[in-house]
N, C-alpha and C. Protein backbone atom coordinates (compact mmCIF):
# COMPACT_ATOMS: atom_id res chain seq x y z
N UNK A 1 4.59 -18.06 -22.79
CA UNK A 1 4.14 -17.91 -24.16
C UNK A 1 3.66 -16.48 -24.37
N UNK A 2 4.00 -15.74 -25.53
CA UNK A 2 3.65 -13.92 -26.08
C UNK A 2 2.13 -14.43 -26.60
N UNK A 3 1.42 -13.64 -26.27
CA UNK A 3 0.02 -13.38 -26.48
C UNK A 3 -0.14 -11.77 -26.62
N UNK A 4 -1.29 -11.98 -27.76
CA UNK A 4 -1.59 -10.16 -27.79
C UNK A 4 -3.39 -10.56 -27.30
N UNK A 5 -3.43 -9.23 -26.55
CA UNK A 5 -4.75 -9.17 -25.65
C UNK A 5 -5.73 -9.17 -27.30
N UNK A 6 -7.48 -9.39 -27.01
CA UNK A 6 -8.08 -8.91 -27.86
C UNK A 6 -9.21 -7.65 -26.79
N UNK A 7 -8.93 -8.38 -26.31
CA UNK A 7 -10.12 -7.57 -25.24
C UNK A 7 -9.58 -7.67 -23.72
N UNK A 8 -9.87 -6.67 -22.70
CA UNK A 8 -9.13 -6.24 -21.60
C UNK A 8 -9.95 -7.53 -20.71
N UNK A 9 -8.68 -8.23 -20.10
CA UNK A 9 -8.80 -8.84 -19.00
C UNK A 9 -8.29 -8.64 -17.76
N UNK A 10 -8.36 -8.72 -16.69
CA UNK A 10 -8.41 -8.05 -15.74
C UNK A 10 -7.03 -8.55 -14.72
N UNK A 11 -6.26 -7.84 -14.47
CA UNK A 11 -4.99 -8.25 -14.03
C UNK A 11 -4.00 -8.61 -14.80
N UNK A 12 -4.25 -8.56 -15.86
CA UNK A 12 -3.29 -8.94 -17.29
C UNK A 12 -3.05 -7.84 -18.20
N UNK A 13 -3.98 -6.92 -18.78
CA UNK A 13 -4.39 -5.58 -19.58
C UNK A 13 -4.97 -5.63 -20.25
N UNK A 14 -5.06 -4.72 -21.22
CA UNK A 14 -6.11 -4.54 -22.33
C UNK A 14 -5.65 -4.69 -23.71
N UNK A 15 -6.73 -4.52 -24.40
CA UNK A 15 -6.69 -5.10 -25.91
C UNK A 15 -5.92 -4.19 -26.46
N UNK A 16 -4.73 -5.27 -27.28
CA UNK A 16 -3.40 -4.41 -27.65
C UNK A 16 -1.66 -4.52 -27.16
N UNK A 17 -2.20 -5.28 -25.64
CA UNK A 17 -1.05 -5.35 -24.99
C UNK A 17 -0.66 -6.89 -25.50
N UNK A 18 0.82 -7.04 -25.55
CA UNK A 18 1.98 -8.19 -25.84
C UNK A 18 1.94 -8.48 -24.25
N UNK A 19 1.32 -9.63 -24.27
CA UNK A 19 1.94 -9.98 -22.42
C UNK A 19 2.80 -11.72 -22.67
N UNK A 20 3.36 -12.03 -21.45
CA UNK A 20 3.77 -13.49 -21.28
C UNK A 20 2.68 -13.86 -19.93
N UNK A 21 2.24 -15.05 -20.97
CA UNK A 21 1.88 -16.20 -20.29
C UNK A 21 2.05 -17.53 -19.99
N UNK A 22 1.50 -18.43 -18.84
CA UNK A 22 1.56 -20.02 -18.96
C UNK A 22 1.21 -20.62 -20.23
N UNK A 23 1.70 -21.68 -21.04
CA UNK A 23 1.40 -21.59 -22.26
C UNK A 23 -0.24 -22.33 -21.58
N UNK A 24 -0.26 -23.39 -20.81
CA UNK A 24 -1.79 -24.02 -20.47
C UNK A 24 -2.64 -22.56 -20.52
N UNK A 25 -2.51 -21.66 -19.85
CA UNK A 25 -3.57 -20.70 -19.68
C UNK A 25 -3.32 -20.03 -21.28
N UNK A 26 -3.10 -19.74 -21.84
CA UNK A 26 -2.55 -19.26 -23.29
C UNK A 26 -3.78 -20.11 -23.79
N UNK A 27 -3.19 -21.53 -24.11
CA UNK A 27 -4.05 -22.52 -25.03
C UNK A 27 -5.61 -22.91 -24.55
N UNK A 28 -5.69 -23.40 -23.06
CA UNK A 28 -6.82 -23.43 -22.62
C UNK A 28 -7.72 -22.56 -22.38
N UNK A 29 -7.20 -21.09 -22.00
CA UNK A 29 -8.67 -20.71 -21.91
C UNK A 29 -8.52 -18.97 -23.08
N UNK A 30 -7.27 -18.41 -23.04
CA UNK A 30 -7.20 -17.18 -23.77
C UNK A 30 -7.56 -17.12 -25.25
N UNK A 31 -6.52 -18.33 -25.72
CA UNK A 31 -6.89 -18.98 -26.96
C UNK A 31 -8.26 -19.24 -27.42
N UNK A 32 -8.45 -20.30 -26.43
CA UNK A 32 -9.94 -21.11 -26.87
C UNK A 32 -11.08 -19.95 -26.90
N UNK A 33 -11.12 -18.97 -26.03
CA UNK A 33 -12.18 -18.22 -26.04
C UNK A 33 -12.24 -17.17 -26.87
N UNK A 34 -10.91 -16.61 -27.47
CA UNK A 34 -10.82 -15.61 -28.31
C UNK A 34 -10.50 -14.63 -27.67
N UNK A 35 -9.99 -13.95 -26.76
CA UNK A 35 -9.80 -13.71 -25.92
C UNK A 35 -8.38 -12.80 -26.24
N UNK A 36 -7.47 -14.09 -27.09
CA UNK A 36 -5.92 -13.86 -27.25
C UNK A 36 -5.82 -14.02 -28.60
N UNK A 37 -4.81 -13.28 -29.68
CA UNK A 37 -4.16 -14.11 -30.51
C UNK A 37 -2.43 -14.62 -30.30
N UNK A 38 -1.81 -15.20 -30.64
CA UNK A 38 -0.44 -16.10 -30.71
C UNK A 38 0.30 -14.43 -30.47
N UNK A 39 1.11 -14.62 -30.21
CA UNK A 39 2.26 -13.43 -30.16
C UNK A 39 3.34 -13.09 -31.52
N UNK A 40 3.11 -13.84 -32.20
CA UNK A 40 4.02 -14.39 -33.93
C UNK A 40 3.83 -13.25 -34.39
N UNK A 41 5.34 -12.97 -35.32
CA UNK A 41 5.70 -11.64 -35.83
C UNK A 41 4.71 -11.33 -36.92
N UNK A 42 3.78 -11.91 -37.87
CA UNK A 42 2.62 -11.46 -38.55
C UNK A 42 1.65 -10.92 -37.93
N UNK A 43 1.56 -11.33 -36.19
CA UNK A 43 0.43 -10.86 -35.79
C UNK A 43 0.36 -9.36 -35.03
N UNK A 44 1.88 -9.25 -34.74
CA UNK A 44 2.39 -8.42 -33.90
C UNK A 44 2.39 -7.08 -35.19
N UNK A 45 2.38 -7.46 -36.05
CA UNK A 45 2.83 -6.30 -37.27
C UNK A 45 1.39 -5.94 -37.59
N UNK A 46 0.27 -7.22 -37.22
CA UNK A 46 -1.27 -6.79 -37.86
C UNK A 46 -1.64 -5.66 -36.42
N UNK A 47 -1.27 -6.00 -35.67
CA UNK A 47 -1.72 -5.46 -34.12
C UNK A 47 -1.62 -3.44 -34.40
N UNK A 48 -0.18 -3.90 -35.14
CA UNK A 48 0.29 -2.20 -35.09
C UNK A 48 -0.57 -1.63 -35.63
N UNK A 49 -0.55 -1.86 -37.11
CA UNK A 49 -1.77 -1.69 -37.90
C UNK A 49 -3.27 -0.81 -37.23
N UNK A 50 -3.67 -1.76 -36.26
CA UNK A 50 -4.99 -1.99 -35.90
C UNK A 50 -4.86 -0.81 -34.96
N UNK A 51 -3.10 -1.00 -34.15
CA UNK A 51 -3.71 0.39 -32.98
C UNK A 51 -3.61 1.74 -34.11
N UNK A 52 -2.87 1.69 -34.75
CA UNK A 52 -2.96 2.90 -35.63
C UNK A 52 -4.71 3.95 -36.31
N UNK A 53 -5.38 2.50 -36.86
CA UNK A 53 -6.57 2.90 -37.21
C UNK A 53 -6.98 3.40 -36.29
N UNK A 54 -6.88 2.53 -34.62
CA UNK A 54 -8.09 2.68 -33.29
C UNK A 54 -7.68 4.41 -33.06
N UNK A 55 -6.09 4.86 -33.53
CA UNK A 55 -5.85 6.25 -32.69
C UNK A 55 -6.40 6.80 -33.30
N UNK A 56 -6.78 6.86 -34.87
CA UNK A 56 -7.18 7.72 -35.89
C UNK A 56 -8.67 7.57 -35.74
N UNK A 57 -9.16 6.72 -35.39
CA UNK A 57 -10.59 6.96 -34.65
C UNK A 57 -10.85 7.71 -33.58
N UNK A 58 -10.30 7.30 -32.45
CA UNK A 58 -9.90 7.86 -31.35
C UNK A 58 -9.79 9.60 -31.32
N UNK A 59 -8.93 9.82 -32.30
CA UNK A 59 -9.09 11.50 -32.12
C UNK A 59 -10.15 12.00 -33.31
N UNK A 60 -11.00 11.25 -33.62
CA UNK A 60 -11.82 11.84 -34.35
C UNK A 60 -12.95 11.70 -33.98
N UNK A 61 -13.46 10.79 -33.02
CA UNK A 61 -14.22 10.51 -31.95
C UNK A 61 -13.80 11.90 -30.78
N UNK A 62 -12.82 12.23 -30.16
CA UNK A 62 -12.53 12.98 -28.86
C UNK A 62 -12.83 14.41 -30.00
N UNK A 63 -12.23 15.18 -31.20
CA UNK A 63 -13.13 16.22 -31.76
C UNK A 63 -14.62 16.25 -31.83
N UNK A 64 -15.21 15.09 -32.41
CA UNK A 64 -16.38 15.35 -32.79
C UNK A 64 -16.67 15.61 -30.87
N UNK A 65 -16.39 15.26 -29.84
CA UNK A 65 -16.98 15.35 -28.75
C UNK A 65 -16.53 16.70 -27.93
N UNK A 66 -15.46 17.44 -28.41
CA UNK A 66 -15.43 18.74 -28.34
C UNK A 66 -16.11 19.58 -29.20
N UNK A 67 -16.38 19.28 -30.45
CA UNK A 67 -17.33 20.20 -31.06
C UNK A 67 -19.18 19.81 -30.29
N UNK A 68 -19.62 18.65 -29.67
CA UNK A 68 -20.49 18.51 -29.19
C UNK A 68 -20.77 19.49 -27.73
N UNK A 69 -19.20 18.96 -27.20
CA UNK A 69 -19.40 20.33 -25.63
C UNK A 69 -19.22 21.83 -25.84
N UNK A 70 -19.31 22.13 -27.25
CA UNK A 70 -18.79 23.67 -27.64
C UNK A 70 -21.05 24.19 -27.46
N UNK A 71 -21.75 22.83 -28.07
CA UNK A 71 -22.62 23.28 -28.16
C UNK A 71 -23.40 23.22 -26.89
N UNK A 72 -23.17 22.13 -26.41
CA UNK A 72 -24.26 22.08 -25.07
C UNK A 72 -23.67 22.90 -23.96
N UNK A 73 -22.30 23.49 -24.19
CA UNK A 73 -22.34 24.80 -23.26
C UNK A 73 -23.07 25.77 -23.49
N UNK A 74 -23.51 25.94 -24.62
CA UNK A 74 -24.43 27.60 -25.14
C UNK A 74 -25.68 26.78 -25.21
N UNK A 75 -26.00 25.77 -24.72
CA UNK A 75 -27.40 25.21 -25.18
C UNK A 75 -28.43 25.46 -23.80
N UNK A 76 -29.44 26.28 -23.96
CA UNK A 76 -30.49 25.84 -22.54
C UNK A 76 -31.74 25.48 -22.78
N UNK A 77 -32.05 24.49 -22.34
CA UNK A 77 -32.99 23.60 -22.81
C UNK A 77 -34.17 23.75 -21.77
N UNK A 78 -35.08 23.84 -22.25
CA UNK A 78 -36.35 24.01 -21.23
C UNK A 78 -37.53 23.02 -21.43
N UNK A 79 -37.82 22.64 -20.10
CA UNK A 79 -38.53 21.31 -20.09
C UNK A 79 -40.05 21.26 -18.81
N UNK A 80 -41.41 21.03 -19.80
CA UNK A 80 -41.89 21.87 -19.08
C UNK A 80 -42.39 20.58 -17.85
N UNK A 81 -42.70 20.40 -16.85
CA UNK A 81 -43.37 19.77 -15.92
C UNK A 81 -44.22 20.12 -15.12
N UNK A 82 -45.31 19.22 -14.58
CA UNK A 82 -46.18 19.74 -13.35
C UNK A 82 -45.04 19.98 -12.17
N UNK A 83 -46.06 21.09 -11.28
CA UNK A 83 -45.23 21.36 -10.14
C UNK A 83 -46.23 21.75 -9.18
N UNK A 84 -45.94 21.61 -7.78
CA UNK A 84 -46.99 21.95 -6.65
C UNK A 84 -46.57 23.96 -6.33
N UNK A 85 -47.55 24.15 -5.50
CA UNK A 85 -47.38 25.71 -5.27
C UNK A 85 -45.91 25.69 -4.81
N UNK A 86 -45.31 25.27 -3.87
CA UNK A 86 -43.59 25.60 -3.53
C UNK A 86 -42.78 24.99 -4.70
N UNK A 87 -43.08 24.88 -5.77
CA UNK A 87 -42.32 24.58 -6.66
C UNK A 87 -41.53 23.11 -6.65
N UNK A 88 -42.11 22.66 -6.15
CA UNK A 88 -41.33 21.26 -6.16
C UNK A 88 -42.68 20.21 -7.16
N UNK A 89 -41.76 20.00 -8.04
CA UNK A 89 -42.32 18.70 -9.04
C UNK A 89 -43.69 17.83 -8.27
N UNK A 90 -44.16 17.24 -9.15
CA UNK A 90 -44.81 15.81 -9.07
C UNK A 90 -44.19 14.99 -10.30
N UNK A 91 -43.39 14.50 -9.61
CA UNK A 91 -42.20 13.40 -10.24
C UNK A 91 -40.79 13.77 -10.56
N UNK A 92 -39.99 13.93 -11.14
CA UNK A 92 -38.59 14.20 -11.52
C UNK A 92 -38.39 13.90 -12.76
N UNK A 93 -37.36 15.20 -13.21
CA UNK A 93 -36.49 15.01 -14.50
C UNK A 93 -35.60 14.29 -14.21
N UNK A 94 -35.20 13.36 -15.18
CA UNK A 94 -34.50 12.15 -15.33
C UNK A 94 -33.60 12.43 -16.60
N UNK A 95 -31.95 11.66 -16.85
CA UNK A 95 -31.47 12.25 -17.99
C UNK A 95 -32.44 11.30 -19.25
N UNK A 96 -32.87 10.68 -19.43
CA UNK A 96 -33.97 10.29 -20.31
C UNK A 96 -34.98 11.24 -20.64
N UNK A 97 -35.35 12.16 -19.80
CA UNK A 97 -36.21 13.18 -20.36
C UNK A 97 -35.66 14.71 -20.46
N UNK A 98 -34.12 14.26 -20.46
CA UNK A 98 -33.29 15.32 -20.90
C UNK A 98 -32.75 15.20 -21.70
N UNK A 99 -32.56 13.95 -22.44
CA UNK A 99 -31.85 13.08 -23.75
C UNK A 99 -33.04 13.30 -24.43
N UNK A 100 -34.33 13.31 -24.38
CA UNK A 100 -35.71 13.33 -25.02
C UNK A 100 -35.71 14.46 -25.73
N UNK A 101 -35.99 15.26 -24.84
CA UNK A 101 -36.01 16.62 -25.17
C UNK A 101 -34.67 17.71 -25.79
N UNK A 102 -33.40 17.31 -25.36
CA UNK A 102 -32.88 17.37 -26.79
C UNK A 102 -32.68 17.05 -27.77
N UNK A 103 -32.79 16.03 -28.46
CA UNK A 103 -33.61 15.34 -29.51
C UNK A 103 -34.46 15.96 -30.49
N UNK A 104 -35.45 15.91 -29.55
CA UNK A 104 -36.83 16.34 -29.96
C UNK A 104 -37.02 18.14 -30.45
N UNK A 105 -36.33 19.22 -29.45
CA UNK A 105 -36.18 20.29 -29.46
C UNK A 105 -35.39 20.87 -29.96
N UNK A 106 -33.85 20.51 -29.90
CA UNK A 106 -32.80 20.64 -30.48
C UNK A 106 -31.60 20.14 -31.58
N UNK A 107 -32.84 18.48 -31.70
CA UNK A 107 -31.64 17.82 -32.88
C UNK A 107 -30.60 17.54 -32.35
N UNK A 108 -30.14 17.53 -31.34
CA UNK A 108 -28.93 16.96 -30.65
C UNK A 108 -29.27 15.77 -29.96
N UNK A 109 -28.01 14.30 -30.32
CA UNK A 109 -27.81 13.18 -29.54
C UNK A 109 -27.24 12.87 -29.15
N UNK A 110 -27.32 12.80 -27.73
CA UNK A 110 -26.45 12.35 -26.73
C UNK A 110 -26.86 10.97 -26.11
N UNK A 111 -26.08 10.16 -25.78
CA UNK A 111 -26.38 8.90 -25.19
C UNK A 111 -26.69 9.29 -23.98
N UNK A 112 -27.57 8.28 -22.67
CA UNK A 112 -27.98 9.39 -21.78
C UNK A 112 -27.02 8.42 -20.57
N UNK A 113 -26.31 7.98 -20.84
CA UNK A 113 -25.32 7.38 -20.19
C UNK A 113 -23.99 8.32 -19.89
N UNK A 114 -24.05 9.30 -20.89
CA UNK A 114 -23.20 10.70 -20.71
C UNK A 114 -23.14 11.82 -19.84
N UNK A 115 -24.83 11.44 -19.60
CA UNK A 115 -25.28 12.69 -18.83
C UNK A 115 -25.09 12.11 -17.32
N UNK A 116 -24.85 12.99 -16.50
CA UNK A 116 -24.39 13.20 -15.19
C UNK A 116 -24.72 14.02 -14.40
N UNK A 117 -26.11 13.36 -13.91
CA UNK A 117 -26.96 13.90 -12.73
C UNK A 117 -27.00 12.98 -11.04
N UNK A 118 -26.81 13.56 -9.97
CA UNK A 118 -26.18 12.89 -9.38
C UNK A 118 -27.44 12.34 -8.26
N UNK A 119 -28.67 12.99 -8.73
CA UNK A 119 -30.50 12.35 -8.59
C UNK A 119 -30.24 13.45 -9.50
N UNK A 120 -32.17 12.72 -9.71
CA UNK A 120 -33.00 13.97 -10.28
C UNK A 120 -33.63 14.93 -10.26
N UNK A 121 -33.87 15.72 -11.33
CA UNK A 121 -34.11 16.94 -10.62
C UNK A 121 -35.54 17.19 -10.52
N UNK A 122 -35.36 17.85 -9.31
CA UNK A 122 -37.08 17.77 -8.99
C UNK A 122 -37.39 19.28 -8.40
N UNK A 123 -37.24 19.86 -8.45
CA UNK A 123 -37.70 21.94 -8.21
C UNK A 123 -37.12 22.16 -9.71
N UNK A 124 -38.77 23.19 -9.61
CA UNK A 124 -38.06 24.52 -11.00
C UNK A 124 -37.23 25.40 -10.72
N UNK A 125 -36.96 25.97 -12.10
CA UNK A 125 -35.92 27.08 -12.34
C UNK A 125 -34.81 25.83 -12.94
N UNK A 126 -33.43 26.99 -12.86
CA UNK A 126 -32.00 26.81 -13.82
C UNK A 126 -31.38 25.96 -13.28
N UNK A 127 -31.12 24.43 -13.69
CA UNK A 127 -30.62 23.55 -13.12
C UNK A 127 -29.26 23.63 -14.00
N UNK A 128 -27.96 22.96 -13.54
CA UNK A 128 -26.54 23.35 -15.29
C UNK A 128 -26.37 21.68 -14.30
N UNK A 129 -26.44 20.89 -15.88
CA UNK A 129 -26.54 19.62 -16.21
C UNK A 129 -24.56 19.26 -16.56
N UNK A 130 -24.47 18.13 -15.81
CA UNK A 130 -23.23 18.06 -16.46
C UNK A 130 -22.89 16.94 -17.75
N UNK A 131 -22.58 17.07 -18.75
CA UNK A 131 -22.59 15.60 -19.82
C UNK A 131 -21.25 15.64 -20.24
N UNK A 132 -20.77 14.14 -20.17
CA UNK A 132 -19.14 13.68 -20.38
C UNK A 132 -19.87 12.95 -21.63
N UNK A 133 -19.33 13.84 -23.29
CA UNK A 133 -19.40 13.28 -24.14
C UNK A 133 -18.01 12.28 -24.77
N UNK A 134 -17.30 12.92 -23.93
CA UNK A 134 -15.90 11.81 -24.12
C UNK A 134 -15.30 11.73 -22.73
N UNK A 135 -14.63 10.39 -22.43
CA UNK A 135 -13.85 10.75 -20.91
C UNK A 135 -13.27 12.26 -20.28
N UNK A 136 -12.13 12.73 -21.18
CA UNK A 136 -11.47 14.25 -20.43
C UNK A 136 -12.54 15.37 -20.61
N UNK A 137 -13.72 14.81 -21.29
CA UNK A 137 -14.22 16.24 -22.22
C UNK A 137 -15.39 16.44 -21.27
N UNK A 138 -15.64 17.68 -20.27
CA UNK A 138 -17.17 17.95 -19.91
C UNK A 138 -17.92 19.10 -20.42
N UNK A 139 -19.14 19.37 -20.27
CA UNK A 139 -19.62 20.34 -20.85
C UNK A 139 -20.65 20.37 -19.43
N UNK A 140 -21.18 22.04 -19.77
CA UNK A 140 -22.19 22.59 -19.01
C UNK A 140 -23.70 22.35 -19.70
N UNK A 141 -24.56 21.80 -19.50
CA UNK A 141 -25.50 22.34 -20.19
C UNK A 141 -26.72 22.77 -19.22
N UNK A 142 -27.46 23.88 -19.40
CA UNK A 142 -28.60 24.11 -18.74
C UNK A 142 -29.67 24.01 -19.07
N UNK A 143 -30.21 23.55 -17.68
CA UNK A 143 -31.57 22.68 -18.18
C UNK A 143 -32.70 23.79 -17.12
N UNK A 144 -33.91 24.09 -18.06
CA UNK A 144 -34.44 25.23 -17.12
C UNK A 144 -35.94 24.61 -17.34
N UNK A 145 -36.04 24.07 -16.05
CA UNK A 145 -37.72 23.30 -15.50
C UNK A 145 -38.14 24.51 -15.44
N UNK A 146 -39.61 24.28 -16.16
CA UNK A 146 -40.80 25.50 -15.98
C UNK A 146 -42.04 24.96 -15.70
N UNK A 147 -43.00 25.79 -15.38
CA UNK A 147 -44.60 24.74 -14.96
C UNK A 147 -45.28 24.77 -15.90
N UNK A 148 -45.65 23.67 -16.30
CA UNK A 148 -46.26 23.37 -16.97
C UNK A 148 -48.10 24.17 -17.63
């Protein structure tokens, strides 16, 4: 039985794809859960439709996220914290208090699920932060701990 995905299942594909299935697994569980719609030539013609809008989102979503990495490459953000005499913190920057503070300082929002620190940072001076505002797209941004 032709089924169009609604949402990506795993070993089958993602939302969008025409696959063949058992019609039992079709009706019992793809169907029933919403999961699937029927494969029928009205639905297949609404589908096109739908990927059309998703691309026209899609690249207007991936610009707005190159005009975002145009800025947080020229952006350096300074964030002040306690620190002991060798310069090492009492506690760590976290991308939450790097999502904070641009915000707060700069008017810029980034989800902090973007940002890509691999721990946190914990000595002052020029740390360069990496943030994936879209999958292919990275940017530099620098983040410069000072003492408080």
């Amino acid at each position: 039985m032709k089924i169009i995905l609604l949402e990506e299942i795993p070993n089958l594909g993602i939302p969008g794809d025409v696959v063949d299935v058992k019609r039992g697994y079709a009706n019992n569980y793809l169907l029933k859960k919403n999961r699937a719609i029927p494969g029928t030539k009205e639905n297949l013609e609404k589908i096109e439709e739908i990927k059309t809008e998703q691309a026209k989102i899609n690249a207007a979503n991936k610009e707005a996220a190159e005009k975002l990495a145009e800025i947080l490459n020229e952006t350096e953000l300074e964030i002040p914290a306690k620190a002991g005499e060798t310069g090492k913190l009492f506690g760590s920057i976290t991308t939450r208090d790097i999502v904070d503070n641009l915000k707060n300082e700069k008017d810029i929002s980034v989800d902090k699920k973007k940002i890509v620190l691999k721990e946190p940072l914990r000595t002052l001076g020029v740390h360069e932060v990496t943030v994936k505002p879209y999958p292919e797209i990275e940017a530099t941004l620098k983040v410069n701990v000072v003492e408080k």
